[in-house]
Protein backbone atom coordinates (compact mmCIF):
# COMPACT_ATOMS: atom_id res chain seq x y z
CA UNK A 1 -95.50 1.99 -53.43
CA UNK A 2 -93.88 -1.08 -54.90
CA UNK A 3 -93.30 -4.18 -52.58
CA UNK A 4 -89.50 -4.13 -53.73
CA UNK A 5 -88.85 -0.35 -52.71
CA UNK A 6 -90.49 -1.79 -49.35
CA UNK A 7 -88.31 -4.44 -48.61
CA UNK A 8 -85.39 -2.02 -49.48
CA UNK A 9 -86.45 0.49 -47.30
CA UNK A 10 -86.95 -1.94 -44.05
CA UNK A 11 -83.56 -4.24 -44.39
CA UNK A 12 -81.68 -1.73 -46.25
CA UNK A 13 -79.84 0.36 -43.34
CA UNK A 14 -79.69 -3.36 -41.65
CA UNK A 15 -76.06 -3.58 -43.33
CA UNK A 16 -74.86 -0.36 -42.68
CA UNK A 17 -75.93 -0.30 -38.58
CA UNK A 18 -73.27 -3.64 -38.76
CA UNK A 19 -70.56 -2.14 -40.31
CA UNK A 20 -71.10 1.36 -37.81
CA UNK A 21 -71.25 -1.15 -34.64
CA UNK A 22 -68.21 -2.99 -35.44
CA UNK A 23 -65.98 -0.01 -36.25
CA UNK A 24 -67.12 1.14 -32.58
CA UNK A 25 -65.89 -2.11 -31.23
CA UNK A 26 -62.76 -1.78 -33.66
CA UNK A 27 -61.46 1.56 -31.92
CA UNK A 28 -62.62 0.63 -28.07
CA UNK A 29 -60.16 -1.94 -28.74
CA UNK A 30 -57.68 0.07 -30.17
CA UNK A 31 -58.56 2.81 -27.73
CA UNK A 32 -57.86 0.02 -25.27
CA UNK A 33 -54.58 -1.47 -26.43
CA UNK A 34 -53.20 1.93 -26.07
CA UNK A 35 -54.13 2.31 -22.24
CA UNK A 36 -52.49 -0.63 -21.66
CA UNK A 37 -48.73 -0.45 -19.88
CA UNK A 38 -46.49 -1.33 -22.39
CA UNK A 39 -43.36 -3.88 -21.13
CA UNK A 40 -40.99 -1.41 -22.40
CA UNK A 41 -38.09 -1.20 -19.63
CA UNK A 42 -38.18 -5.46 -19.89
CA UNK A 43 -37.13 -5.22 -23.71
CA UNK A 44 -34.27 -2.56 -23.45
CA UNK A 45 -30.95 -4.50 -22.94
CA UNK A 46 -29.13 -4.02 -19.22
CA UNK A 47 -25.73 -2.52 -19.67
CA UNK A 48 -23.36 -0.56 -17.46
CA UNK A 49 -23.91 2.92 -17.91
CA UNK A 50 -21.04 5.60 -17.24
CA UNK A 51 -21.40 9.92 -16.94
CA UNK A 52 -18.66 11.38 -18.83
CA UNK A 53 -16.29 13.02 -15.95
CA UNK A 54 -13.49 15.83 -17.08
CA UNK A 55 -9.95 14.92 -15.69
CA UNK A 56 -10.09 17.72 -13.23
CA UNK A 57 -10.78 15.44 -10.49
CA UNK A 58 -8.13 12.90 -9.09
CA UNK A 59 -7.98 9.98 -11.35
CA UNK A 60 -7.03 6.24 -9.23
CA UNK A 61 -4.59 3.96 -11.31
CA UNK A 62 -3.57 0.47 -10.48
CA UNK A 63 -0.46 -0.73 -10.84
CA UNK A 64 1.10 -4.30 -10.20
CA UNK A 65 3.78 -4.22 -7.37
CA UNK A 66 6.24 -6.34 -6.56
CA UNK A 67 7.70 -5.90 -2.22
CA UNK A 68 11.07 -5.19 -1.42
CA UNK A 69 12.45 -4.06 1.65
CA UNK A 70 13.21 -0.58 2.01
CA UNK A 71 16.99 -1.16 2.36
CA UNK A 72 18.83 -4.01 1.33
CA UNK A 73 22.38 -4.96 1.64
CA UNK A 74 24.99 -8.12 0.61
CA UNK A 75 27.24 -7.82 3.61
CA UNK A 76 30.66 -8.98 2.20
CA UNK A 77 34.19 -8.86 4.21
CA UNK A 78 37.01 -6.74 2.65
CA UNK A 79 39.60 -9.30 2.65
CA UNK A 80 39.77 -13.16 2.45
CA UNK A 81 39.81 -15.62 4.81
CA UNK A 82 38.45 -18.73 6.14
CA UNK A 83 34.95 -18.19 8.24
CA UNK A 84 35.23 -19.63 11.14
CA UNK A 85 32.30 -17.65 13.86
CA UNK A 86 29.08 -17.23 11.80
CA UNK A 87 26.40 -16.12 14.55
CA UNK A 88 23.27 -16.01 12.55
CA UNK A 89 20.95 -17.59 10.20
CA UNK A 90 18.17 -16.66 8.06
CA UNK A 91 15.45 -14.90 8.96
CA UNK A 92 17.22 -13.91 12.44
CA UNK A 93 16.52 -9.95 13.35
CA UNK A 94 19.87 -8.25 14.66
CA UNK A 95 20.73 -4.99 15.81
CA UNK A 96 23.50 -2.11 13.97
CA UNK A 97 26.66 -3.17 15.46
CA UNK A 98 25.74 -7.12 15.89
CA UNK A 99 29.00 -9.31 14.93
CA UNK A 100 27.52 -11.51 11.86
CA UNK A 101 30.37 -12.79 11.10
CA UNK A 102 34.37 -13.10 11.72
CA UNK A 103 37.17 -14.24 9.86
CA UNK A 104 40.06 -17.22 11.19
CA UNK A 105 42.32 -14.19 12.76
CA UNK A 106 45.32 -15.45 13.00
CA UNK A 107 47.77 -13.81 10.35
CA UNK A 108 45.85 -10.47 11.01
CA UNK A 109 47.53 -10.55 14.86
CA UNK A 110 50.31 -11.18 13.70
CA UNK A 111 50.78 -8.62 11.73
CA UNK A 112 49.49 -6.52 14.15
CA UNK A 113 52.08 -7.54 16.45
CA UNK A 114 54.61 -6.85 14.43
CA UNK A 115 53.75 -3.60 13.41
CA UNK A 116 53.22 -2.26 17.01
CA UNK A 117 57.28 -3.55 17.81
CA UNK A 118 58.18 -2.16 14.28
CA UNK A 119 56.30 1.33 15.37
CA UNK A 120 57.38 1.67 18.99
CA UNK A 121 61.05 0.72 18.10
CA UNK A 122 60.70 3.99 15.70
CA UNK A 123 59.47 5.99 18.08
CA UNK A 124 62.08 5.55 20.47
CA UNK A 125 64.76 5.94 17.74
CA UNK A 126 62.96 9.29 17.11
CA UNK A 127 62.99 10.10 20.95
CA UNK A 128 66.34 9.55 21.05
CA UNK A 129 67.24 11.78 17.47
CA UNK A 130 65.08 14.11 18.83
CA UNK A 131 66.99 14.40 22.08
CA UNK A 132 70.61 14.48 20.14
CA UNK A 133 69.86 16.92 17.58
CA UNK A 134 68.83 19.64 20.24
CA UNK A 135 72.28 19.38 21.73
CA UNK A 136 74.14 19.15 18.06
CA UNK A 137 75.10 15.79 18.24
CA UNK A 138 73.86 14.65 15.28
CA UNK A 139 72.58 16.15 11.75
CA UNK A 140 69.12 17.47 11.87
CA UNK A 141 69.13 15.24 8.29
CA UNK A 142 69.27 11.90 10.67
CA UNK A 143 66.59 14.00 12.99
CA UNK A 144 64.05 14.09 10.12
CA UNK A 145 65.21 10.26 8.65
CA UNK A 146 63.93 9.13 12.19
CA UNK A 147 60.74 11.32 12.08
CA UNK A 148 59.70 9.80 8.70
CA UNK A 149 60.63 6.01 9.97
CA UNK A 150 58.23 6.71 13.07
CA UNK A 151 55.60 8.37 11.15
CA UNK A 152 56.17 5.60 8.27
CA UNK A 153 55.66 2.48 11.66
CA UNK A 154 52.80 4.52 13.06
CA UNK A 155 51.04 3.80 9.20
CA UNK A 156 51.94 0.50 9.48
CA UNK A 157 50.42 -0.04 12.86
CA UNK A 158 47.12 1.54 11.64
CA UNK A 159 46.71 -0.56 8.52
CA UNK A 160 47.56 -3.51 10.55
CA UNK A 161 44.49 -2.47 13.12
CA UNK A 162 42.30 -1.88 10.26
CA UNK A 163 42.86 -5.17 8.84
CA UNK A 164 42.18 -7.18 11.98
CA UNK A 165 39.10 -5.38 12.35
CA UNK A 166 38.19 -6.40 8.78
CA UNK A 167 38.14 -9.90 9.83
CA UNK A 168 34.89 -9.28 11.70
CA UNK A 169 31.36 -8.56 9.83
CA UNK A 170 28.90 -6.42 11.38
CA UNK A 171 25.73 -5.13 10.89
CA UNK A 172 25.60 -1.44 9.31
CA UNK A 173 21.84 -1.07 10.45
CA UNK A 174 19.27 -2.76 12.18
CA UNK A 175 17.08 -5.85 10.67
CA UNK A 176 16.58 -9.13 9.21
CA UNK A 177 18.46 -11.79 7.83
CA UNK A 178 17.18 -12.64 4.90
CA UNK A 179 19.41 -15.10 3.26
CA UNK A 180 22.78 -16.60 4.88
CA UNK A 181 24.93 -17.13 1.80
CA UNK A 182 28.29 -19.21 3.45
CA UNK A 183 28.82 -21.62 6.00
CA UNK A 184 31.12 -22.12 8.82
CA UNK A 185 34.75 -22.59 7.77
CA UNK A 186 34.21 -21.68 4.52
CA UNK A 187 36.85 -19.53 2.52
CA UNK A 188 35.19 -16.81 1.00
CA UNK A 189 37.13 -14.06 -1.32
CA UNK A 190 36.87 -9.95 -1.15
CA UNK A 191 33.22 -8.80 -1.82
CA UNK A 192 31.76 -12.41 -1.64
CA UNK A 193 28.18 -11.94 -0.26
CA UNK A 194 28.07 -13.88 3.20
CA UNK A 195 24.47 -12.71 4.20
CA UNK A 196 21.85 -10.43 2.56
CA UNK A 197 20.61 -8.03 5.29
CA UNK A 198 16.91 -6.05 4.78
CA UNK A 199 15.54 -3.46 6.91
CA UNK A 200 12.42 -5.36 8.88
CA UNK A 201 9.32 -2.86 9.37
CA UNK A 202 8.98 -0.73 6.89
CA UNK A 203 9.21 -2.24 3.36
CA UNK A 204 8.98 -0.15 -0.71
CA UNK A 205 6.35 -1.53 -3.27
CA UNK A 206 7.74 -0.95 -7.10
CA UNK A 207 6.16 -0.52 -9.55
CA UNK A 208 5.95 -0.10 -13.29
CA UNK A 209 4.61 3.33 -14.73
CA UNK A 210 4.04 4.14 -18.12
CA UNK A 211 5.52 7.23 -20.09
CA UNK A 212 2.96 9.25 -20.05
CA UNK A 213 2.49 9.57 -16.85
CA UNK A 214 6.18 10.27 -15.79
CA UNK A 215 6.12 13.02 -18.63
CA UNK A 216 3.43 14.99 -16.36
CA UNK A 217 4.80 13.89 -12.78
CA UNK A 218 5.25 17.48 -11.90
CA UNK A 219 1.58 18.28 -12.76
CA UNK A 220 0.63 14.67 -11.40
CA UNK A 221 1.39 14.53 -7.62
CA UNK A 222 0.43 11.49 -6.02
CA UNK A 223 -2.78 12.21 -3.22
CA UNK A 224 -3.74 9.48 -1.82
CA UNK A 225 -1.49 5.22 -1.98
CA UNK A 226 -2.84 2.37 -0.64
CA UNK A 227 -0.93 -1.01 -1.25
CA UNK A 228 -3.03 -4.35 -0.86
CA UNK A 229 -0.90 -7.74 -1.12
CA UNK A 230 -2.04 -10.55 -2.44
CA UNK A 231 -1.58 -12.43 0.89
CA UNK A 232 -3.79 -10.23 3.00
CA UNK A 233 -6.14 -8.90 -0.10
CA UNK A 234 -8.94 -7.46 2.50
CA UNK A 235 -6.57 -4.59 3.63
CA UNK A 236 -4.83 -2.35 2.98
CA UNK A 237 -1.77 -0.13 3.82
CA UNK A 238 -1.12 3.54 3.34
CA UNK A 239 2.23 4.38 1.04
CA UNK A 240 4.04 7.43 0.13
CA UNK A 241 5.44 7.94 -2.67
CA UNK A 242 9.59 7.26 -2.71
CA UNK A 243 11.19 7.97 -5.95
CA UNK A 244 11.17 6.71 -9.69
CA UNK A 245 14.13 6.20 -12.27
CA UNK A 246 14.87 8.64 -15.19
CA UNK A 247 15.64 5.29 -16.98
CA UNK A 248 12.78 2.96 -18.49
CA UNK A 249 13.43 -0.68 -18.54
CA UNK A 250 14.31 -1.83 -22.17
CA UNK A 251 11.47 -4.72 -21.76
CA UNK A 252 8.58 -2.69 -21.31
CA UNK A 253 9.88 1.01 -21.71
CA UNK A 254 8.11 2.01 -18.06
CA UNK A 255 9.76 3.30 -15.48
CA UNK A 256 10.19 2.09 -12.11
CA UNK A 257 8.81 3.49 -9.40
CA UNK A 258 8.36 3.10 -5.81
CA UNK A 259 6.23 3.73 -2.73
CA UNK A 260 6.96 3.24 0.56
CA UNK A 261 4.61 1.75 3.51
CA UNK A 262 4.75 1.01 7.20
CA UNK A 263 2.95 -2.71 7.82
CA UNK A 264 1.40 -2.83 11.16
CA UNK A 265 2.74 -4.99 13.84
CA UNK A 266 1.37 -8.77 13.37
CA UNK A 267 1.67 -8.53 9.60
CA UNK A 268 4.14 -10.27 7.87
CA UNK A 269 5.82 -8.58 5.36
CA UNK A 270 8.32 -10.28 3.38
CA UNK A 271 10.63 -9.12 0.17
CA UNK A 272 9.02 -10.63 -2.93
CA UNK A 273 5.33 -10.90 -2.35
CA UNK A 274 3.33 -9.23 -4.63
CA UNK A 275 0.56 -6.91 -4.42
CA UNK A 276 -1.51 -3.97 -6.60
CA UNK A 277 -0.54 0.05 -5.58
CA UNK A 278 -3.77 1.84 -5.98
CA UNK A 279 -2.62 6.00 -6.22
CA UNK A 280 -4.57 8.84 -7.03
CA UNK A 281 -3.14 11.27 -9.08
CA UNK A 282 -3.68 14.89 -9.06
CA UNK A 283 -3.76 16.29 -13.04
CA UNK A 284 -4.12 19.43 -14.80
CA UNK A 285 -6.42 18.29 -17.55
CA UNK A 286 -9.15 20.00 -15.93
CA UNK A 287 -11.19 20.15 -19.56
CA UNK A 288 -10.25 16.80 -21.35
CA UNK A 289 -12.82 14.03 -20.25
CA UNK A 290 -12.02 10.73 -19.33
CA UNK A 291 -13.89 7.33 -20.35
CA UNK A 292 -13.04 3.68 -19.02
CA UNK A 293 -10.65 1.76 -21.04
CA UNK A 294 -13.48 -1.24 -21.23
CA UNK A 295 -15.78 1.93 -23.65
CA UNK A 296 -14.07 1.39 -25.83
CA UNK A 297 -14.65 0.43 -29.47
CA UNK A 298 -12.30 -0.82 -32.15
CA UNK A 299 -13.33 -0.61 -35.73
CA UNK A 300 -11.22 -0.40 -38.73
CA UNK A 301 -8.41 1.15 -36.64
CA UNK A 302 -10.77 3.86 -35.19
CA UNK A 303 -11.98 4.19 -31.80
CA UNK A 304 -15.86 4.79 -30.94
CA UNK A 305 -17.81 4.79 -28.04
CA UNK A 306 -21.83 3.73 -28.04
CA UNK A 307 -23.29 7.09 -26.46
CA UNK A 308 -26.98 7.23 -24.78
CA UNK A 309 -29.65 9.40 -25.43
CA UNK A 310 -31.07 10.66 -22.18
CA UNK A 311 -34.69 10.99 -23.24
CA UNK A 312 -35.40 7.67 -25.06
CA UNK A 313 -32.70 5.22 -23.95
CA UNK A 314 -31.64 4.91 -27.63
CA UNK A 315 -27.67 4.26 -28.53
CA UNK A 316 -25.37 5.49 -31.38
CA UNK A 317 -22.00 5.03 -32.30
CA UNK A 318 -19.69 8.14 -31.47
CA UNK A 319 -16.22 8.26 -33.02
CA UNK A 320 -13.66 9.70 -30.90
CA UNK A 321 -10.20 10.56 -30.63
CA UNK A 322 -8.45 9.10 -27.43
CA UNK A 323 -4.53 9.96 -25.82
CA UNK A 324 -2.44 7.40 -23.71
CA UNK A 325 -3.82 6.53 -20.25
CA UNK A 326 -3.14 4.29 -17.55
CA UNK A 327 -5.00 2.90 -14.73
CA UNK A 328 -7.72 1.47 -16.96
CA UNK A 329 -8.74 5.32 -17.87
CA UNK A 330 -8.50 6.63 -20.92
CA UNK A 331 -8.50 10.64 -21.87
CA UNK A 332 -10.72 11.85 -24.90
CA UNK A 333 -9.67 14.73 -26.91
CA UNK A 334 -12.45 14.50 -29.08
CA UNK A 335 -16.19 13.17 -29.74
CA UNK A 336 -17.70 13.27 -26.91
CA UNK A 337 -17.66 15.67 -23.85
CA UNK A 338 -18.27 15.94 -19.93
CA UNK A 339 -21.92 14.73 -18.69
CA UNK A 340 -22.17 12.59 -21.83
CA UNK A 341 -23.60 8.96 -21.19
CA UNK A 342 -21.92 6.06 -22.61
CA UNK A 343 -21.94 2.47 -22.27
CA UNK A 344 -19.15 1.27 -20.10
CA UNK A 345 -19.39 -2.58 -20.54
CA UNK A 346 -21.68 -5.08 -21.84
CA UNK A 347 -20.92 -3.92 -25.39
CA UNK A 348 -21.09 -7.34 -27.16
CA UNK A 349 -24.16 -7.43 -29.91
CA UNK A 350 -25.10 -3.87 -29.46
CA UNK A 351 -26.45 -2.16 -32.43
CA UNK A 352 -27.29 1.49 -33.52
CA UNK A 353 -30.45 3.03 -32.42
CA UNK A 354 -31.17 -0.14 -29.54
CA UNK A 355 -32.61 0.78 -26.46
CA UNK A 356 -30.62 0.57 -23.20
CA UNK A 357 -31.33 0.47 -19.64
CA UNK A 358 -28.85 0.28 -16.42
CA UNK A 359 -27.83 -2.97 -15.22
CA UNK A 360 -29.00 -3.99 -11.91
CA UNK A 361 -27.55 -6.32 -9.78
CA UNK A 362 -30.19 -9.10 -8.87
């Protein structure tokens, strides 16, 4: 046999054997790349997620409120005068019937006095007629002239009485001064406030709600109110609901509303602090869903929410078609339905077909 088909037939496979022993090395390390975990939950972004609810349930609003007490009253004399007994100042509590107040007197007795002589001279005139006219000496004409001049003092007398006792001011109900508005022996006029009286205890939070809620109060009764002030933000009290007005307020076109609430004793409650109402509301959109306000996105004037698939964590822009909401919840009449999962905040720099995962607190 030649030398040269020698050679070839000892080093020949030599090249061969190489290239078969490092493809076997090639795919052991691809077999072993793919047996190894893969980071995957580190690289999906953390977002809130949020399951698509239907409206059956109650849905809790917030609203802004503003504390008033639940009556409130300018107490105001009837006719002028100069003030001269003024027994209380602000922030005093009194009870119904307490004298706030009284008037300088002294042209009010008078009068009185005069109309009591006025009235009992005309009453014994009319004795007298009375007496006459039985035994015919006189006209039963000057019988009934002396009746109406009796009955004519006797008015007198009672209008005189009545305006004495407007000279004093008293409380129509129980509670707390809340501003004194004159001074001693100061004139004040007819219907001139001299103190603002409110109702201590139980106090009203308004409120502003929108339209669209008012339109469905009958199928929206209030369930559970809780009002938290600002001043004591760690509790909170339990409100009813009061009333609301069929008129909305030209600013804002809501409609005031309020809810009343019981403070404990030890809390101070004053008119004018503020607080936040938080109501649920029964509704009878059992089948529309509802998504937070904060899903929301804005894009050439239509409305989308970033919905996540189940299986692989992947998100995709969903166009839907939202109503008017309140309480930071909005209802979706189209797009997306109940048990869908969306992305409720930490929307900034998503994109379609990124991977999410739920945020964690650390």
């Amino acid at each position: 046999m030649p030398k040269s088909d020698s050679r070839r037939t000892v080093f020949g496979p030599k090249p061969f054997m190489l290239r078969i022993f490092v493809s076997l090395i090639f795919t052991c390390l691809i077999a072993g790349c793919d047996n190894a975990p893969v980071p995957e939950e580190a690289d999906r972004r953390p977002v809130k997620l949020y399951t698509v609810v239907t409206g059956g349930q109650a849905r809790t609003y917030e609203f802004p409120a503003i504390i008033e007490a639940s009556t409130s009253s300018d107490l105001t004399f009837d006719v002028p005068g100069k003030i001269v007994r003024l027994t209380v100042d602000q922030g005093d509590f009194v009870r119904a019937g307490t004298v706030i107040a009284q008037l300088d007197q002294t042209i009010a007795r008078n009068q009185l006095v005069q109309a009591r002589e006025q009235y009992e001279a005309a009453q014994d005139a009319f004795r007298r007629a009375d007496a006459l006219v039985g035994e015919g000496a006189i006209p039963r004409a000057v019988h009934v002239q002396r009746e109406t001049q009796r009955d004519t003092a006797r008015a007198e007398l009672d209008n005189a009485r009545e305006q004495l006792e407007k000279t004093v001011l008293r409380a129509p109900f129980s509670g707390r001064v809340a501003r004194r508005l004159t001074e001693p022996f100061e004139y004040v006029s007819p219907q001139q406030p001299v103190v603002t009286l409110q109702t201590a205890g139980s106090a009203k939070a308004v409120v502003q709600v929108p339209s669209s809620i008012v339109a469905n109060a009958e199928q929206r009764a209030p369930i559970n109110a809780a009002i938290a002030l600002d001043s004591l933000p760690d509790r909170r009290f339990a409100a009813r609901f009061g009333s609301f007005a069929t008129d909305a307020t030209r600013q804002s076109l809501t409609y005031e509303a309020t809810f009343l609430f019981d403070p404990p004793s030890g809390a101070l409650i004053l008119p004018g602090m503020t607080g936040t109402l938080h109501v649920e509301l029964d509704t009878d959109d059992a089948e529309m869903p509802a998504v937070p306000l904060e899903a929301i996105v804005g894009r050439d004037e239509k409305t989308f929410v970033w919905r996540v698939d189940r299986r692989t964590g992947a998100i995709a822009l969903r166009r839907v078609t939202v109503g008017k909401g309140a309480g930071g919840m909005l209802p979706v009449t189209a797009g997306i339905g109940r048990g869908d999962l969306i992305v409720a905040a930490g929307l900034a720099n998503l994109e379609e077909g990124m991977k999410v995962r739920p945020y964690e607190r650390d």
